[in-house]
C-alpha atoms as a PDB file:
ATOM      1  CA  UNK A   1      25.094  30.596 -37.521  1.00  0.00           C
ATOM      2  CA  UNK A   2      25.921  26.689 -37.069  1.00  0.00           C
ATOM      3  CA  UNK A   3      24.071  25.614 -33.245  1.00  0.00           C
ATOM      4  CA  UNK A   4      24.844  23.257 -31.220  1.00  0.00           C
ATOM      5  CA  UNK A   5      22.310  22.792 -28.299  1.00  0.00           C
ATOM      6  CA  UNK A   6      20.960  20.273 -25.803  1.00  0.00           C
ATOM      7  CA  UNK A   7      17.367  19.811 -26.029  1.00  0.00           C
ATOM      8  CA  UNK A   8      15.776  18.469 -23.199  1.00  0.00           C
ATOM      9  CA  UNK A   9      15.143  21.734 -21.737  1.00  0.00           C
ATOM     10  CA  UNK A  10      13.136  23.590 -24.572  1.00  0.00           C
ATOM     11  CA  UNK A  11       9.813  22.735 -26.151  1.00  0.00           C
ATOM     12  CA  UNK A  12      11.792  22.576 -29.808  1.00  0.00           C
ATOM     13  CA  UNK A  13      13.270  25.077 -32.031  1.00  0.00           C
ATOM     14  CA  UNK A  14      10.084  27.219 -33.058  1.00  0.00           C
ATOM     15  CA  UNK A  15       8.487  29.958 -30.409  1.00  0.00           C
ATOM     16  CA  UNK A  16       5.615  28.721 -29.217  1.00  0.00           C
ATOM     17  CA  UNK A  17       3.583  30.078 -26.329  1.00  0.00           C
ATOM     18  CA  UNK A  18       3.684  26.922 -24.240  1.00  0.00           C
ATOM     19  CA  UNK A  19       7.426  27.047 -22.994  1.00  0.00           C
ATOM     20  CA  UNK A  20      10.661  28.494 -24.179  1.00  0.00           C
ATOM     21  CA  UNK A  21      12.008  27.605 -27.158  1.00  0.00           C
ATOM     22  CA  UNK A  22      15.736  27.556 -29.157  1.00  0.00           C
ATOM     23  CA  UNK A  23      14.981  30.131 -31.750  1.00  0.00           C
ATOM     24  CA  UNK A  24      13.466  32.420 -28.605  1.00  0.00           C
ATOM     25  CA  UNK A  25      16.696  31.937 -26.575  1.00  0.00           C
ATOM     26  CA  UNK A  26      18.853  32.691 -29.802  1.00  0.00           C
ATOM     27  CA  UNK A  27      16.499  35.466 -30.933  1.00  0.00           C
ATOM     28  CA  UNK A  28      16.900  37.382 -27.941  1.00  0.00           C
ATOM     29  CA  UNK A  29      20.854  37.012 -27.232  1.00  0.00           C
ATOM     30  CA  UNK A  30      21.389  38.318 -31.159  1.00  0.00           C
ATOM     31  CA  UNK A  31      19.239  41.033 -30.413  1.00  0.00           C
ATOM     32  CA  UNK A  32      20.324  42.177 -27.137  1.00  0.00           C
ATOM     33  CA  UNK A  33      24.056  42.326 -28.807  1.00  0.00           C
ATOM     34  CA  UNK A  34      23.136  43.953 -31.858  1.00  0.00           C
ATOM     35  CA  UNK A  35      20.477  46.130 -30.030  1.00  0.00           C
ATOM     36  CA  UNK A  36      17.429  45.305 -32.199  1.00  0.00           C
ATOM     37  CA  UNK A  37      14.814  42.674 -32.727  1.00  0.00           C
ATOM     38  CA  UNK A  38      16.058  39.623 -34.828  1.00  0.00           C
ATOM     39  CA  UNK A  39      13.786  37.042 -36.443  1.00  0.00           C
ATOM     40  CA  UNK A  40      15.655  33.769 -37.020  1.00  0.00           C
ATOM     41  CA  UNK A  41      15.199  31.694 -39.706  1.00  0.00           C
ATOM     42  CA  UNK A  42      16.496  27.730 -39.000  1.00  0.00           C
ATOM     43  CA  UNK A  43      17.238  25.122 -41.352  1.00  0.00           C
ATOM     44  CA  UNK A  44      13.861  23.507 -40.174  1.00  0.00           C
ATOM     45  CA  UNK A  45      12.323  22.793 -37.003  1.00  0.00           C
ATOM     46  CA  UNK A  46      13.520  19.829 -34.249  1.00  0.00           C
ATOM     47  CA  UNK A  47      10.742  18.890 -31.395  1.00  0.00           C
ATOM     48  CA  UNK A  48      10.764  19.155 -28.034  1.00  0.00           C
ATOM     49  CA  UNK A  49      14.065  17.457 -26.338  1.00  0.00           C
ATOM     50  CA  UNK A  50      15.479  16.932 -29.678  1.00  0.00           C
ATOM     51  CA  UNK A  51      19.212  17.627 -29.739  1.00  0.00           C
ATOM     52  CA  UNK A  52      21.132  19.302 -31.991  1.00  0.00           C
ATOM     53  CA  UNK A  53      24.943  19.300 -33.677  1.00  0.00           C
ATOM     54  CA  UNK A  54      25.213  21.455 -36.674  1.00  0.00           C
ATOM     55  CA  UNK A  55      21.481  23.646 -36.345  1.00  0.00           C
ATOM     56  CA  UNK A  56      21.495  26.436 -39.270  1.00  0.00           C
ATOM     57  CA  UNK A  57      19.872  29.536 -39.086  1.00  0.00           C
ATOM     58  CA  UNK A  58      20.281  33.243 -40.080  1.00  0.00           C
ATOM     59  CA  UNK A  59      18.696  36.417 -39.277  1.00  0.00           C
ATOM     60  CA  UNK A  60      19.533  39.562 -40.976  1.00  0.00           C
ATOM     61  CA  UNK A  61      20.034  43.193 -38.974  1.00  0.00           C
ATOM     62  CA  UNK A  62      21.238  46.538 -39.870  1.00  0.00           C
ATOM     63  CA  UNK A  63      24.448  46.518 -36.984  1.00  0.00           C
ATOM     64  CA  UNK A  64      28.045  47.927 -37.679  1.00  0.00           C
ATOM     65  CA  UNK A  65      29.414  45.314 -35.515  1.00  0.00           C
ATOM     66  CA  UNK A  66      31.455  42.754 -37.311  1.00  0.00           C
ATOM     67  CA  UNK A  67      30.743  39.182 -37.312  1.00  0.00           C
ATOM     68  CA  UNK A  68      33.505  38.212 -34.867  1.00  0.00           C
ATOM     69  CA  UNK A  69      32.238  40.404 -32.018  1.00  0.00           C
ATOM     70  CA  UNK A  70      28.595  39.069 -32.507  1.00  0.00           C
ATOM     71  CA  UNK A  71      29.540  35.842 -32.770  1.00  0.00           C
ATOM     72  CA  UNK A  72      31.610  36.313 -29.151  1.00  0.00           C
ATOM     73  CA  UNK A  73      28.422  38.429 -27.741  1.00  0.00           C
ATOM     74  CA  UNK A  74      26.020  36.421 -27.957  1.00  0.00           C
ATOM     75  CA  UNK A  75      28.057  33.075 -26.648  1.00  0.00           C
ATOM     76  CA  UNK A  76      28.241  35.418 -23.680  1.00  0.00           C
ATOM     77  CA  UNK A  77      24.272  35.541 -23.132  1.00  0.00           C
ATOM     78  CA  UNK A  78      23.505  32.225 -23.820  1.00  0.00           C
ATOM     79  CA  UNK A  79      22.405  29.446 -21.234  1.00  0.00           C
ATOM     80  CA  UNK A  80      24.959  26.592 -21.401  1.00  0.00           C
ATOM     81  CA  UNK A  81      23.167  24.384 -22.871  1.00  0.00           C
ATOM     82  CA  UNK A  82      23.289  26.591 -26.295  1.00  0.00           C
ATOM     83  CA  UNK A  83      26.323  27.314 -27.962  1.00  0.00           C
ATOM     84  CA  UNK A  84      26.422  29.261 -31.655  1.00  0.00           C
ATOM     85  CA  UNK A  85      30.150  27.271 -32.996  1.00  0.00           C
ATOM     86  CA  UNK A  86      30.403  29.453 -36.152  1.00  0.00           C
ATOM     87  CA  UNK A  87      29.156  32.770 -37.371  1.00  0.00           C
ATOM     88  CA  UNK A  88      29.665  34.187 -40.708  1.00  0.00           C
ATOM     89  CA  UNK A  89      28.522  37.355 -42.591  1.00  0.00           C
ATOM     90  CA  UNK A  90      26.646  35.374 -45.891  1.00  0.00           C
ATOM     91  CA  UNK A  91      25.020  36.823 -48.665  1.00  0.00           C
ATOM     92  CA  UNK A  92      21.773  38.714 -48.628  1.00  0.00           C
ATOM     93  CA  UNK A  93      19.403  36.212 -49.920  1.00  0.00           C
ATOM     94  CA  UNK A  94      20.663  33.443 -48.561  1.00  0.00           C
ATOM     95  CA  UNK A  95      18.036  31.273 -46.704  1.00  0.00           C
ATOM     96  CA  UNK A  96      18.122  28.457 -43.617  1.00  0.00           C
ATOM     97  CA  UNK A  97      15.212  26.827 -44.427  1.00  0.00           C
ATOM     98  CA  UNK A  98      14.848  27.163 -48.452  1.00  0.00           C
ATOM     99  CA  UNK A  99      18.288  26.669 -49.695  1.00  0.00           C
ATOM    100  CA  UNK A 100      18.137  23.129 -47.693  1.00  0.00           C
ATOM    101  CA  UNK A 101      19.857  20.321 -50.259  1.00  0.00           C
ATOM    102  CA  UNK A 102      19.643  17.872 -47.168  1.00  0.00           C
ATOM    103  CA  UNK A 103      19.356  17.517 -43.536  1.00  0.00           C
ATOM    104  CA  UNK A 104      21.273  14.794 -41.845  1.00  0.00           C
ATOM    105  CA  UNK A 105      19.615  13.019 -38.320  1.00  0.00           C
ATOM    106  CA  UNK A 106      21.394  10.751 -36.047  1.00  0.00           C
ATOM    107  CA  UNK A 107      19.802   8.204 -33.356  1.00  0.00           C
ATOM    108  CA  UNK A 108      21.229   6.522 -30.830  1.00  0.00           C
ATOM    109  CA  UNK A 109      20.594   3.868 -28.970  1.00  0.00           C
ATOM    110  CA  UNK A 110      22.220   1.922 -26.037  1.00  0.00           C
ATOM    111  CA  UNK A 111      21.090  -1.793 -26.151  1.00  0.00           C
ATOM    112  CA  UNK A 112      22.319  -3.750 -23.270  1.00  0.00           C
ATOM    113  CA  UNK A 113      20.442  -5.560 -20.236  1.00  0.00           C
ATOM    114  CA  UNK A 114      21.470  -2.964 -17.566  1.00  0.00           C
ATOM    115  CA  UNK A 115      20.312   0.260 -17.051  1.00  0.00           C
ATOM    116  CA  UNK A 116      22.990   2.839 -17.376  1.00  0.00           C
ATOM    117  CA  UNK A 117      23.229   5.792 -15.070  1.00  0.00           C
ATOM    118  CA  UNK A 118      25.984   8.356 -17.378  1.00  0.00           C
ATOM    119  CA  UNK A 119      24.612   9.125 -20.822  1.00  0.00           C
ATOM    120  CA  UNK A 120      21.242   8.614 -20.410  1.00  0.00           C
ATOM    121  CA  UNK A 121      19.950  12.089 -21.488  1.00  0.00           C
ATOM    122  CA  UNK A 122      21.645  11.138 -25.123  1.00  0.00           C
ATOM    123  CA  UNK A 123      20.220   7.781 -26.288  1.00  0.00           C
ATOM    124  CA  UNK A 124      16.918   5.427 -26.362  1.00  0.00           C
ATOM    125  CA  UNK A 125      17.978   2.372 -23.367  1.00  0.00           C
ATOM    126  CA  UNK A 126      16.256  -0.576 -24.881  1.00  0.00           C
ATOM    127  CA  UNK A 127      17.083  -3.570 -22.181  1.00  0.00           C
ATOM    128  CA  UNK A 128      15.982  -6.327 -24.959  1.00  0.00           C
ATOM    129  CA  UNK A 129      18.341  -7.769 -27.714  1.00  0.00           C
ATOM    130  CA  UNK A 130      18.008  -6.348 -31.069  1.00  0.00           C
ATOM    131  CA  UNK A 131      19.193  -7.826 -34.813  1.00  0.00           C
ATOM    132  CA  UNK A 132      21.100  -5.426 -36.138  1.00  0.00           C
ATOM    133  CA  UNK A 133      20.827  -7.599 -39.778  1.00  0.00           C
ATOM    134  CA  UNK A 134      17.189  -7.815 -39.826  1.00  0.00           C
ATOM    135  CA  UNK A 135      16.706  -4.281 -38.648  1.00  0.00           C
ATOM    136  CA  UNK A 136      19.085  -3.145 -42.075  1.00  0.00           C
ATOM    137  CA  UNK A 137      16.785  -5.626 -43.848  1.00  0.00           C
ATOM    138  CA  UNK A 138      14.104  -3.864 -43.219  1.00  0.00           C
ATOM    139  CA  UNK A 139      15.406  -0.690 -43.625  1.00  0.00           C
ATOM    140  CA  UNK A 140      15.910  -1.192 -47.377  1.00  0.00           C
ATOM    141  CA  UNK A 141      12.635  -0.478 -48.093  1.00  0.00           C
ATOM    142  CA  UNK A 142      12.833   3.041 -46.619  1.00  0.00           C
ATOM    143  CA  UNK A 143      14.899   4.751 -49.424  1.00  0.00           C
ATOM    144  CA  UNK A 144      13.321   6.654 -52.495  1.00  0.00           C
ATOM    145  CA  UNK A 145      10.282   9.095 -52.777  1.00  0.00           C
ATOM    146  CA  UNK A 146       7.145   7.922 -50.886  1.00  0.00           C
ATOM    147  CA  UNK A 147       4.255   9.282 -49.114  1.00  0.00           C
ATOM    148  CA  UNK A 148       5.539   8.592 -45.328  1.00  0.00           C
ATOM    149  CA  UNK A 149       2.385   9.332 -43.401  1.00  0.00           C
ATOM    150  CA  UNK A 150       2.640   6.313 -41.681  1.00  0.00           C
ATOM    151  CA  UNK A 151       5.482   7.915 -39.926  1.00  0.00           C
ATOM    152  CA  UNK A 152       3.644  11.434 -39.842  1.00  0.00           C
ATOM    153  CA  UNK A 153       2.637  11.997 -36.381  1.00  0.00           C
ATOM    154  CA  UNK A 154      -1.404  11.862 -35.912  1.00  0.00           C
ATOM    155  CA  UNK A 155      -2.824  15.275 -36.235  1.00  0.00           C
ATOM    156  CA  UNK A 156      -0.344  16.664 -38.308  1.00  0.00           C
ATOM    157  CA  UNK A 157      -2.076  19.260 -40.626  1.00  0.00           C
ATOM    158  CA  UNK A 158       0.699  18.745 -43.702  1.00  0.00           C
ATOM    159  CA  UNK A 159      -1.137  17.844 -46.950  1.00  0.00           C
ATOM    160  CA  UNK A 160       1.655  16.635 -48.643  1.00  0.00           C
ATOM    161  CA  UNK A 161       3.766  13.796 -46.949  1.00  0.00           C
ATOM    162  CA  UNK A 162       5.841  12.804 -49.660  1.00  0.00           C
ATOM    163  CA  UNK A 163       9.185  13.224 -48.703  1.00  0.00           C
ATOM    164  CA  UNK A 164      12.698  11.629 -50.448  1.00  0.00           C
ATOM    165  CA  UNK A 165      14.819   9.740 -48.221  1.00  0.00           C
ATOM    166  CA  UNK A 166      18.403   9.225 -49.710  1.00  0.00           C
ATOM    167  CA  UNK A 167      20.463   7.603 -47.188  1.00  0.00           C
ATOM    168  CA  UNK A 168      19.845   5.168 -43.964  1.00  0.00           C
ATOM    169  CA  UNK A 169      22.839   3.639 -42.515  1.00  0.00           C
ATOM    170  CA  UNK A 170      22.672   1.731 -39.186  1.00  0.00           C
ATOM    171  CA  UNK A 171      26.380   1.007 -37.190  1.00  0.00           C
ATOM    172  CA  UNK A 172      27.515   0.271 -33.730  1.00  0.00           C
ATOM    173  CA  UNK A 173      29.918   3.187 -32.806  1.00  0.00           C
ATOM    174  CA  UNK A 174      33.236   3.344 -30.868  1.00  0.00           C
ATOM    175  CA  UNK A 175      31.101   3.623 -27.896  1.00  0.00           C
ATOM    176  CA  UNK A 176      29.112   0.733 -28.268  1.00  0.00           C
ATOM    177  CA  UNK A 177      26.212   2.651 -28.892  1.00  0.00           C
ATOM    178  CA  UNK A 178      24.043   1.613 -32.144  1.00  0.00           C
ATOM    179  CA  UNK A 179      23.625   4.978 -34.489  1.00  0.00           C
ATOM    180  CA  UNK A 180      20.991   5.335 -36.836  1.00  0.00           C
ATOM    181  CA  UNK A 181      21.850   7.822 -39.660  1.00  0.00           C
ATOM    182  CA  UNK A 182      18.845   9.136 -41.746  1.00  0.00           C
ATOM    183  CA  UNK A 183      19.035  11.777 -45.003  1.00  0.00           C
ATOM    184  CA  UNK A 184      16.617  13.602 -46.478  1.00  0.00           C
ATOM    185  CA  UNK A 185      16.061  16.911 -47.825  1.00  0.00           C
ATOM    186  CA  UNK A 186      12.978  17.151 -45.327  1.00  0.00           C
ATOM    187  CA  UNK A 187      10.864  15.314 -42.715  1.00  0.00           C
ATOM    188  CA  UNK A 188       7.680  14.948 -41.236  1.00  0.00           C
ATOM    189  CA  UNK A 189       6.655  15.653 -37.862  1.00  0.00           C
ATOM    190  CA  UNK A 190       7.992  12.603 -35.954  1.00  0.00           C
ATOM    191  CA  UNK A 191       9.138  10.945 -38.908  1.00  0.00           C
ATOM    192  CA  UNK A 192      12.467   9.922 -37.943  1.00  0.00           C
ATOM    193  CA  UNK A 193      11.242   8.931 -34.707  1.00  0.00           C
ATOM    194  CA  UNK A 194       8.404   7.143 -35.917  1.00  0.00           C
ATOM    195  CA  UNK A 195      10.972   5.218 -38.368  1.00  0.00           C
ATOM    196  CA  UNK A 196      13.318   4.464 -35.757  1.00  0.00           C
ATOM    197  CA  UNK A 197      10.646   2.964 -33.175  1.00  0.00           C
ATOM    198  CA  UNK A 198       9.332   0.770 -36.066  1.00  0.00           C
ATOM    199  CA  UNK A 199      12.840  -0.649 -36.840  1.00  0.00           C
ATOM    200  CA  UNK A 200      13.484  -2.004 -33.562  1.00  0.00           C
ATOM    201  CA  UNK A 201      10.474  -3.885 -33.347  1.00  0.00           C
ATOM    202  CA  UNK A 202      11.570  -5.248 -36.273  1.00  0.00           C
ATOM    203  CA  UNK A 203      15.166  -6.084 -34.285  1.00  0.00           C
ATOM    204  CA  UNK A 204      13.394  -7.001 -31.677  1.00  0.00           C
ATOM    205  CA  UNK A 205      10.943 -10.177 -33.671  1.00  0.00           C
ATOM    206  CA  UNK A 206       8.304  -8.519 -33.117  1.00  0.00           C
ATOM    207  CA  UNK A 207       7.579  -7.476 -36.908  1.00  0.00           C
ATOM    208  CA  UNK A 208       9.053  -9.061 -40.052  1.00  0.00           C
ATOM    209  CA  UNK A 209      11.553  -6.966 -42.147  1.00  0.00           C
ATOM    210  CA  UNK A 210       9.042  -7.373 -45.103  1.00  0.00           C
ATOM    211  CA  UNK A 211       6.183  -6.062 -43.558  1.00  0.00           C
ATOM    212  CA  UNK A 212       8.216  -2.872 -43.658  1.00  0.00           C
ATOM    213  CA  UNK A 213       7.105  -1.952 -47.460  1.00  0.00           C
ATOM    214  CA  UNK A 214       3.182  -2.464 -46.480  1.00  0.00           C
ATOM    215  CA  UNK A 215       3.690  -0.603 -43.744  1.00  0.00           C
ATOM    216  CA  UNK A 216       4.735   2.425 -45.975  1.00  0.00           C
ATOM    217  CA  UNK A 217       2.097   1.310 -48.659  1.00  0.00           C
ATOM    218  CA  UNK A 218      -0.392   1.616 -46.141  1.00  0.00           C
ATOM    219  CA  UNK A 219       0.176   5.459 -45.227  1.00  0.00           C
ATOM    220  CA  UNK A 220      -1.788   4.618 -42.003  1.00  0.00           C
ATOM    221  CA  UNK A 221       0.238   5.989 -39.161  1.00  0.00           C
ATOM    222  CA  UNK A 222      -2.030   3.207 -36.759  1.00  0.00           C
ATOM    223  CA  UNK A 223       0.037   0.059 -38.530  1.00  0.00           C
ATOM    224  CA  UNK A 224       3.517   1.479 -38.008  1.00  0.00           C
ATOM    225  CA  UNK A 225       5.499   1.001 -35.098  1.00  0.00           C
ATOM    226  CA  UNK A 226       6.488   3.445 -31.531  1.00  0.00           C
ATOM    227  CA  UNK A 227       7.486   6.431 -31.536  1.00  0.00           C
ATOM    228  CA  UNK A 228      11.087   6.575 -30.122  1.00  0.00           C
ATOM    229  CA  UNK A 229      12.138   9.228 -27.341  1.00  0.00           C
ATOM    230  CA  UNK A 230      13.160  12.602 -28.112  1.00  0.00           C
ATOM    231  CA  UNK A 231      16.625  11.843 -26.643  1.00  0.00           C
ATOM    232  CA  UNK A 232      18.436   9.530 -28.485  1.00  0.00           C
ATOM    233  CA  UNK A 233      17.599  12.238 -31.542  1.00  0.00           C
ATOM    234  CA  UNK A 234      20.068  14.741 -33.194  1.00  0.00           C
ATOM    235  CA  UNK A 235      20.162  17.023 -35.940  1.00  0.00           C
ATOM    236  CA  UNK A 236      23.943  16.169 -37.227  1.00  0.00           C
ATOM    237  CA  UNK A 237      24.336  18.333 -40.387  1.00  0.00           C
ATOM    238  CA  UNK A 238      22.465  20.317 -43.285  1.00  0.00           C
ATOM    239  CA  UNK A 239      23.847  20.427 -46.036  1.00  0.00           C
ATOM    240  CA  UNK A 240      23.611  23.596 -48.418  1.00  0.00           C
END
């Protein structure tokens, strides 16, 4: 299944006992159309009011129905703010999560002095000025293999944080809006976020683009920057 879904309503993908969650919602429309219990497995796991394009996930069960009427049934039972865009019958051990090559993320943010009323669920508003050059200065340092637990959220019971970021590309799209394109294979809890809140201090003068390599160096999660709202986050592709 490819997902689109709105996040701002849902404590994140993964069930959790605290609130409802994506994988719940989708978990019980495929199994009320295919009349059994379905376990999903997703590409990997977005937090609470994170947004979504192109979510992954698969589940197996034993139905006769073909893919085409499951796909169409469970559309049906879903809130509106999920929607399953493609369904496909795929091999048997094909996997969501472990036959990951890379995940693409997208962040958004509207940078103007006013406060905007339409849109608002979909981006970070940041009211101050921001260098877009010194912000892509900075973000050099952020491709290759490093240990990124200075963007790991605090409390975060990973042991290993070393993670391989392959792409960062920062743009002003048709809408004005500044997108923030990040690639990776996998993330830490936060870690996108946690990059993103950093950089615009940077655009902001706050921090120099330089002190963006000992800020990684210094795997202390206390030395990097904010953490940027869930909202202005989206899962754009995986790639298999």
């Amino acid at each position: 299944m490819i997902i689109e879904y709105d996040g701002a309503a849902y404590c994140g993908w993964q069930r959790q006992p605290n609130g409802i969650s994506i994988q719940q919602i989708l978990e019980e429309a495929a199994g009320k159309i295919t009349s059994g219990k379905i376990a999903l497995i997703g590409s990997g796991r977005t937090d609470a009011g994170v947004h979504a394009i192109n979510q992954v996930a698969n589940f197996k069960s034993p139905t006769s129905l073909p893919a085409e009427k499951i796909f169409r049934g469970i559309n049906s039972v879903l809130p509106p703010d999920v929607v399953v865009k493609k369904l496909e019958e795929v091999p048997i051990d094909f996997h969501a999560q472990h036959d990951v090559k890379s995940k693409v993320y997208v962040y958004r943010i509207c940078n103007q002095s006013l406060r905007p009323a339409l849109g608002r669920e979909y981006f970070w508003h940041i009211r101050y000025p921001l260098n877009l050059e010194k912000m892509r200065e900075a973000a050099r340092y952020l491709p290759g293999t490093h240990d990124f637990s200075c963007f790991c959220a605090t409390g975060t019971n990973v042991k290993d944080r070393v993670r391989t970021l392959t792409r960062i590309a920062i743009e002003t799209g048709s809408d004005g809006l500044i997108e923030i394109t990040v690639e990776a294979r996998g993330f830490l809890k936060y870690m996108v976020r946690n990059i993103i809140g950093t950089l615009t201090e940077v655009a902001r003068g706050k921090r120099r683009p330089e002190e963006m390599k000992n800020i990684i160096d210094s795997r202390d999660r206390n030395i990097a920057g904010v953490t940027a709202p869930a909202c202005g986050l989206f899962l754009k592709e995986v790639k298999y």
